[in-house]
N, C-alpha and C. Protein backbone atom coordinates (compact mmCIF):
# COMPACT_ATOMS: atom_id res chain seq x y z
N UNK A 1 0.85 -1.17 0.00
CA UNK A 1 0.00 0.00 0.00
C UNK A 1 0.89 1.23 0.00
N UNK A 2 0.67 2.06 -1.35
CA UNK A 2 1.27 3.26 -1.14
C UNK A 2 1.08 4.24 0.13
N UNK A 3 2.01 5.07 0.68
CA UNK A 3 1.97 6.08 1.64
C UNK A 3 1.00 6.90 1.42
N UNK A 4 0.38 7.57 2.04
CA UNK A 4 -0.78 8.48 1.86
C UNK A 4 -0.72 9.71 3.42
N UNK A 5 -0.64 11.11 2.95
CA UNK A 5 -1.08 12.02 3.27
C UNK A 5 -2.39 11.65 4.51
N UNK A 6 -3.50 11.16 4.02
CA UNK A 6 -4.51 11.46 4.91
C UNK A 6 -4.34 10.34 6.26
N UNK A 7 -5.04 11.07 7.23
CA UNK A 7 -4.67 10.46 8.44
C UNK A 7 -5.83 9.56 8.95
N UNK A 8 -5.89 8.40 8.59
CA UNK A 8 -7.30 7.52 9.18
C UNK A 8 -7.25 7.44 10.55
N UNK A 9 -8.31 7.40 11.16
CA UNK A 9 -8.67 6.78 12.32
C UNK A 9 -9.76 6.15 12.92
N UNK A 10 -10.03 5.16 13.83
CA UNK A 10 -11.21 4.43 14.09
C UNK A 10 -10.90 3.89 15.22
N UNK A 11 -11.93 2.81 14.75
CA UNK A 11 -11.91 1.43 16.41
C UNK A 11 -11.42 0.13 15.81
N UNK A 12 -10.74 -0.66 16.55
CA UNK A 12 -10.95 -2.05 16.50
C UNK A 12 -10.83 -2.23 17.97
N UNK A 13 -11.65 -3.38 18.00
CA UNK A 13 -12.20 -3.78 19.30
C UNK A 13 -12.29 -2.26 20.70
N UNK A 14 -13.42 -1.52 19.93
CA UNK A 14 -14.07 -0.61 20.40
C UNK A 14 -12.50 -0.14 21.51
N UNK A 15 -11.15 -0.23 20.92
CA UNK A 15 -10.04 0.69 21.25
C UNK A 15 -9.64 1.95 20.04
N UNK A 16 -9.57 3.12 20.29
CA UNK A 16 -9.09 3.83 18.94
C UNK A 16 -8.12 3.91 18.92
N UNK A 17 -8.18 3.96 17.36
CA UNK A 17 -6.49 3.40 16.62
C UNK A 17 -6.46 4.54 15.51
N UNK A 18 -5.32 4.59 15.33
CA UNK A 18 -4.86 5.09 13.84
C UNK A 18 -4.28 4.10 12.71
N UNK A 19 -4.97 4.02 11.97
CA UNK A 19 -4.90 2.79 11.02
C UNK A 19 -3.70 2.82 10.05
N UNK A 20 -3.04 1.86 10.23
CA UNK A 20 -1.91 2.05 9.52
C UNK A 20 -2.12 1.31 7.84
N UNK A 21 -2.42 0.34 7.75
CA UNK A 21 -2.81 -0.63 7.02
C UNK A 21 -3.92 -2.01 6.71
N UNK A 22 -5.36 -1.16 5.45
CA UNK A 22 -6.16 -2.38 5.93
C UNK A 22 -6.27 -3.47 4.81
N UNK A 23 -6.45 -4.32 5.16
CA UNK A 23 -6.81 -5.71 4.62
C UNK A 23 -5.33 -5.98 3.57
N UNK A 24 -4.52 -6.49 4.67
CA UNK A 24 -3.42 -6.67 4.16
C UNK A 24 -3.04 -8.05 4.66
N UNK A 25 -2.12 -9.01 4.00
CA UNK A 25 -1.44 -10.02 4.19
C UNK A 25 -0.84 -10.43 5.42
N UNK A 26 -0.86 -11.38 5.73
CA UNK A 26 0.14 -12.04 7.12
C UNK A 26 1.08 -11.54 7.00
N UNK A 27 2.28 -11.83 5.56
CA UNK A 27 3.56 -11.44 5.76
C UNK A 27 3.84 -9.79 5.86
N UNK A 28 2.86 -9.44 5.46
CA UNK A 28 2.58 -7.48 5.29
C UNK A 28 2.54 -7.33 6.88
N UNK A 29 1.35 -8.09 7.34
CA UNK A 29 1.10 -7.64 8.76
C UNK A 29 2.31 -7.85 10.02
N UNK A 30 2.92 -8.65 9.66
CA UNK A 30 4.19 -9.01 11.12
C UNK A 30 5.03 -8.48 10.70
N UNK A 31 5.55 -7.87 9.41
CA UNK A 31 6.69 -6.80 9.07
C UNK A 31 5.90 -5.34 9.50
N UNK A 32 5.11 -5.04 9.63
CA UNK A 32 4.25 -3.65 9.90
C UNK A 32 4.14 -3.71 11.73
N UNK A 33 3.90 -5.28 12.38
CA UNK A 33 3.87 -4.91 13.55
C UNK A 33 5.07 -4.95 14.08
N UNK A 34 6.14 -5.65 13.89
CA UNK A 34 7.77 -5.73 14.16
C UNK A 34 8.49 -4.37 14.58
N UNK A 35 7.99 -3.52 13.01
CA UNK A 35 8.95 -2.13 12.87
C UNK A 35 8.08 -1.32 13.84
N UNK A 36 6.85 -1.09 13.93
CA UNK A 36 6.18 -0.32 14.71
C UNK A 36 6.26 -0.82 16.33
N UNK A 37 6.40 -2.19 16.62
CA UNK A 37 6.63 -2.40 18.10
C UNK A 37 8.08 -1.84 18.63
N UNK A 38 8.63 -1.83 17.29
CA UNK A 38 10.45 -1.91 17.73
C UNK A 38 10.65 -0.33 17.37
N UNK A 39 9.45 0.65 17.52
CA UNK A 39 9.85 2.23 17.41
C UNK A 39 8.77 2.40 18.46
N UNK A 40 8.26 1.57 19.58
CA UNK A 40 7.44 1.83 20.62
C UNK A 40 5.79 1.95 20.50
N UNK A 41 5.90 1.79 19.50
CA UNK A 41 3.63 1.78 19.08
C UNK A 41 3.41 0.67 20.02
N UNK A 42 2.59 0.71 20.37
CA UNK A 42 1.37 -0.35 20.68
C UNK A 42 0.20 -0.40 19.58
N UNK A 43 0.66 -1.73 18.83
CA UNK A 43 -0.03 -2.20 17.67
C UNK A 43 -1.59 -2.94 18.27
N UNK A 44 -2.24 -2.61 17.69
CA UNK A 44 -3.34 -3.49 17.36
C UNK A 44 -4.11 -4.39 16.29
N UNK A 45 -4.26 -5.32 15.97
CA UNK A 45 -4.47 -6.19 15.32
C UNK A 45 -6.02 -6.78 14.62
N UNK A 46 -6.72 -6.94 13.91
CA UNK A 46 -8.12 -6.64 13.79
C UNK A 46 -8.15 -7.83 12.45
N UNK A 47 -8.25 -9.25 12.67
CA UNK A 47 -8.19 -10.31 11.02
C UNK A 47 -10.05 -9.46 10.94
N UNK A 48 -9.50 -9.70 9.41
CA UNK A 48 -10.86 -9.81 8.50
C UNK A 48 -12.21 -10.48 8.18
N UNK A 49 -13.08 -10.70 8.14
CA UNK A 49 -14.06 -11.79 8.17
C UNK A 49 -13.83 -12.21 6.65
N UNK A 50 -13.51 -13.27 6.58
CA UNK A 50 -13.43 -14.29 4.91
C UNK A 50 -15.02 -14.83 5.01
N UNK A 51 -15.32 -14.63 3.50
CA UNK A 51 -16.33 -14.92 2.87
C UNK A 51 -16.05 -16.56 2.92
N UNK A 52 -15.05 -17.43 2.87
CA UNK A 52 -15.19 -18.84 2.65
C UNK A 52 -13.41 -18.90 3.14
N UNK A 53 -13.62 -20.34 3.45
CA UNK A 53 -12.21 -20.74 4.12
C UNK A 53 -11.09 -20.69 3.13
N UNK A 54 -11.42 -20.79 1.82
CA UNK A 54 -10.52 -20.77 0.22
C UNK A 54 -10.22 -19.38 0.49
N UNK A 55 -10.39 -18.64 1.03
CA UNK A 55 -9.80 -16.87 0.85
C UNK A 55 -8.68 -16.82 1.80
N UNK A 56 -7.77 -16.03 1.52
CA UNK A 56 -6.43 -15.70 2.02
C UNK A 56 -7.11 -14.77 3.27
N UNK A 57 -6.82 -15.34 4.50
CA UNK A 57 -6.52 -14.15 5.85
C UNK A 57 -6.22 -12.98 5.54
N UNK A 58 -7.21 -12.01 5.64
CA UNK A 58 -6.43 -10.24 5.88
C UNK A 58 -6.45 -9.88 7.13
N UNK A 59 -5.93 -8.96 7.35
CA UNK A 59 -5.82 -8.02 8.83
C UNK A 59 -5.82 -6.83 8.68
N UNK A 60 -6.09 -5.80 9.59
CA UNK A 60 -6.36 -4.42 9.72
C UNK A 60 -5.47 -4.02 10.84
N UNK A 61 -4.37 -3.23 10.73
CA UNK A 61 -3.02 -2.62 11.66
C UNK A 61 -3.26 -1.58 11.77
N UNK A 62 -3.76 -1.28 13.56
CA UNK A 62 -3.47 -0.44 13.91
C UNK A 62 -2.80 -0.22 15.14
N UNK A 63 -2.67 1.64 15.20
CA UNK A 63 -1.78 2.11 16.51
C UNK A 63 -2.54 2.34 17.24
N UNK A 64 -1.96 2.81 18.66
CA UNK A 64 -2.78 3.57 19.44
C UNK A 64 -2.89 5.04 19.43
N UNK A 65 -1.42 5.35 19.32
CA UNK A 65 -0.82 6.56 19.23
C UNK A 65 -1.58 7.28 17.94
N UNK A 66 -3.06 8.08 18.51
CA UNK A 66 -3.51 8.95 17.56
C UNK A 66 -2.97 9.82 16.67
N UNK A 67 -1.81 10.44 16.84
CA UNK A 67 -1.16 11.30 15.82
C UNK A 67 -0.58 11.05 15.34
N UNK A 68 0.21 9.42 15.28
CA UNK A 68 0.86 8.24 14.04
C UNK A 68 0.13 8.91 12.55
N UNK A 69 0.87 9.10 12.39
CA UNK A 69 0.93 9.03 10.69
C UNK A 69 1.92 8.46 9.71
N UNK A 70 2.21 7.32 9.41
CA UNK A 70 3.42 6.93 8.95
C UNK A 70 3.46 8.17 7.77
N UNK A 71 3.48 8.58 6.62
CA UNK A 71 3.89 8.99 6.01
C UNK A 71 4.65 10.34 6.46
N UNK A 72 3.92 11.10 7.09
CA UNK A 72 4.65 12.06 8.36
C UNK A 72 5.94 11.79 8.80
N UNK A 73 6.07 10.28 9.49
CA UNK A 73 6.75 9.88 10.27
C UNK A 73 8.05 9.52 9.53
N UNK A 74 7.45 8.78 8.18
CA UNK A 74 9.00 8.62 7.23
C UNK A 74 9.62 9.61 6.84
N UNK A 75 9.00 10.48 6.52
CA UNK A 75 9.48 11.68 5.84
C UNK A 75 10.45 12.50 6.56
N UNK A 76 10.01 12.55 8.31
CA UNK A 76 10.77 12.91 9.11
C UNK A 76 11.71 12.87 9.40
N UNK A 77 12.26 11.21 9.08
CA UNK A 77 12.70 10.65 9.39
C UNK A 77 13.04 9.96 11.35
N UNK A 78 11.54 10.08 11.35
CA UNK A 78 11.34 9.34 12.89
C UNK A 78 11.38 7.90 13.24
N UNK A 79 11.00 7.37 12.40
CA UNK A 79 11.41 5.92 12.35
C UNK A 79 12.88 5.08 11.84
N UNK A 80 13.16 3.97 12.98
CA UNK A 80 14.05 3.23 12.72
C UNK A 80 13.66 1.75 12.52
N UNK A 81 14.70 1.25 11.86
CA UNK A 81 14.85 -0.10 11.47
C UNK A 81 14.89 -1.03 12.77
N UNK A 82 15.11 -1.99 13.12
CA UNK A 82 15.75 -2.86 13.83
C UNK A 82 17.26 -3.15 14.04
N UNK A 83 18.15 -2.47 13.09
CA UNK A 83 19.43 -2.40 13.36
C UNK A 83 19.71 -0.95 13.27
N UNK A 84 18.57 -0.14 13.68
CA UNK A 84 19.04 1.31 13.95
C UNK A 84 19.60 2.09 12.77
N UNK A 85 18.87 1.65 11.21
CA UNK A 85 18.69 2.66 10.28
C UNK A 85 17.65 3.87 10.20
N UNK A 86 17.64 4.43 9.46
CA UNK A 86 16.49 4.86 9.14
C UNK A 86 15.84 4.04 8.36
N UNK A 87 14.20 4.55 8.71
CA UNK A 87 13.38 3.74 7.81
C UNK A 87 12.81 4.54 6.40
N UNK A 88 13.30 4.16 5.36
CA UNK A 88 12.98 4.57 4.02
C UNK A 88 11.32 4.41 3.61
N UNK A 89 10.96 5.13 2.44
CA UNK A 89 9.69 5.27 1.84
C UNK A 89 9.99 3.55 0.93
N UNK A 90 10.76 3.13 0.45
CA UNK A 90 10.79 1.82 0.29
C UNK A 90 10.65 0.99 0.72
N UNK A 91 11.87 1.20 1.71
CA UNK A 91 11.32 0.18 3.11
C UNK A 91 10.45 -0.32 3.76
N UNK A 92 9.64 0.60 3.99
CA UNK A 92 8.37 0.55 4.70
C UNK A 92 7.44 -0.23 3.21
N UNK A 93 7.30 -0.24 2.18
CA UNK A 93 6.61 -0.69 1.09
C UNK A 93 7.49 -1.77 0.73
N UNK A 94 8.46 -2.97 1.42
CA UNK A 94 9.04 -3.43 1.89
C UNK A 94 9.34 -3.88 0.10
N UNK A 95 10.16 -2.84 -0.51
CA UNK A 95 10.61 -3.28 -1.65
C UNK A 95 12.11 -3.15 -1.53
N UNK A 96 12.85 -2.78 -0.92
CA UNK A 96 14.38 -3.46 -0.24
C UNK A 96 14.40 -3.24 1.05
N UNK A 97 15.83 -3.68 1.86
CA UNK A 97 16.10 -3.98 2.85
C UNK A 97 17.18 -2.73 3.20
N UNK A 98 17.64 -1.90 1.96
CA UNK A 98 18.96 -1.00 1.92
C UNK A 98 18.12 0.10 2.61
N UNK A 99 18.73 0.79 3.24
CA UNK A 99 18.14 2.00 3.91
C UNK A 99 19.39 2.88 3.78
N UNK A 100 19.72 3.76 2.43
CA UNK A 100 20.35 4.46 2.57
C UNK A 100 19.86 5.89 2.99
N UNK A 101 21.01 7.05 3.96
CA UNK A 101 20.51 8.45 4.03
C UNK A 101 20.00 9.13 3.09
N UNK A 102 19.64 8.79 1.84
CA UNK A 102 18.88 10.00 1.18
C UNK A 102 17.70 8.99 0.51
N UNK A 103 16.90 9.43 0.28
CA UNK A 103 15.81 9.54 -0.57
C UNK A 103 15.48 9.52 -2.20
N UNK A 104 16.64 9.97 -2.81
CA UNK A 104 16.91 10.18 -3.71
C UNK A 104 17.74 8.92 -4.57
N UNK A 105 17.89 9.47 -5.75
CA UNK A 105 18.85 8.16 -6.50
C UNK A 105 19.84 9.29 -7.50
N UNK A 106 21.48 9.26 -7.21
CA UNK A 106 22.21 9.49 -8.21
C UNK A 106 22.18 8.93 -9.63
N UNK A 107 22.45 9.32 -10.58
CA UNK A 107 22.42 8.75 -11.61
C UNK A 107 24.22 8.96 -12.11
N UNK A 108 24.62 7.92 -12.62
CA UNK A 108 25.95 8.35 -13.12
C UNK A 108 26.08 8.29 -14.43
């Protein structure tokens, strides 16, 4: 799921959350609660109701911390990795593992 500007918020299990990511994958969901437990969120967790047992499990990730905004938060650069990088706009869309300081790409 691309980053987005707007800031959701709601309930799961009548706790309010700021929604980080909905109806997303197992492997989406424990890389989303990992980085967010390991920068101090208190995650919350919300599976999906499947229409039939043949459908893939989704889940709904959220925080507690009302003014979470990941896209905010990357940009800031407020978030870290697990080995104490920064966390990239890639990263987080878990299309590499490299977390270099800029944002950008040289071209040579």
């Amino acid at each position: 799921m691309a980053l987005q500007g707007k800031h959701q918020f709601g309930a799961i299990d009548e706790t309010r959350v700021t929604f980080i990511e909905k109806k997303i994958e197992a492997v989406r969901k424990d890389f989303l609660q990992a980085l967010l437990e390991h920068n101090g969120f208190e995650v919350i967790i919300n599976e999906e109701k499947r229409k039939s047992e043949e459908e893939p499990q989704l889940y709904t990730v959220g925080v507690t911390d009302m003014i979470f905004n990941p896209t905010v938060y990357i940009f800031e650069r407020r978030l870290r990795t697990p080995d104490g990088h920064i966390v990239t706009q890639d990263y987080w869309n878990q299309k590499t593992t490299v977390t270099p300081p800029q944002y950008w790409r040289s071209k040579k």
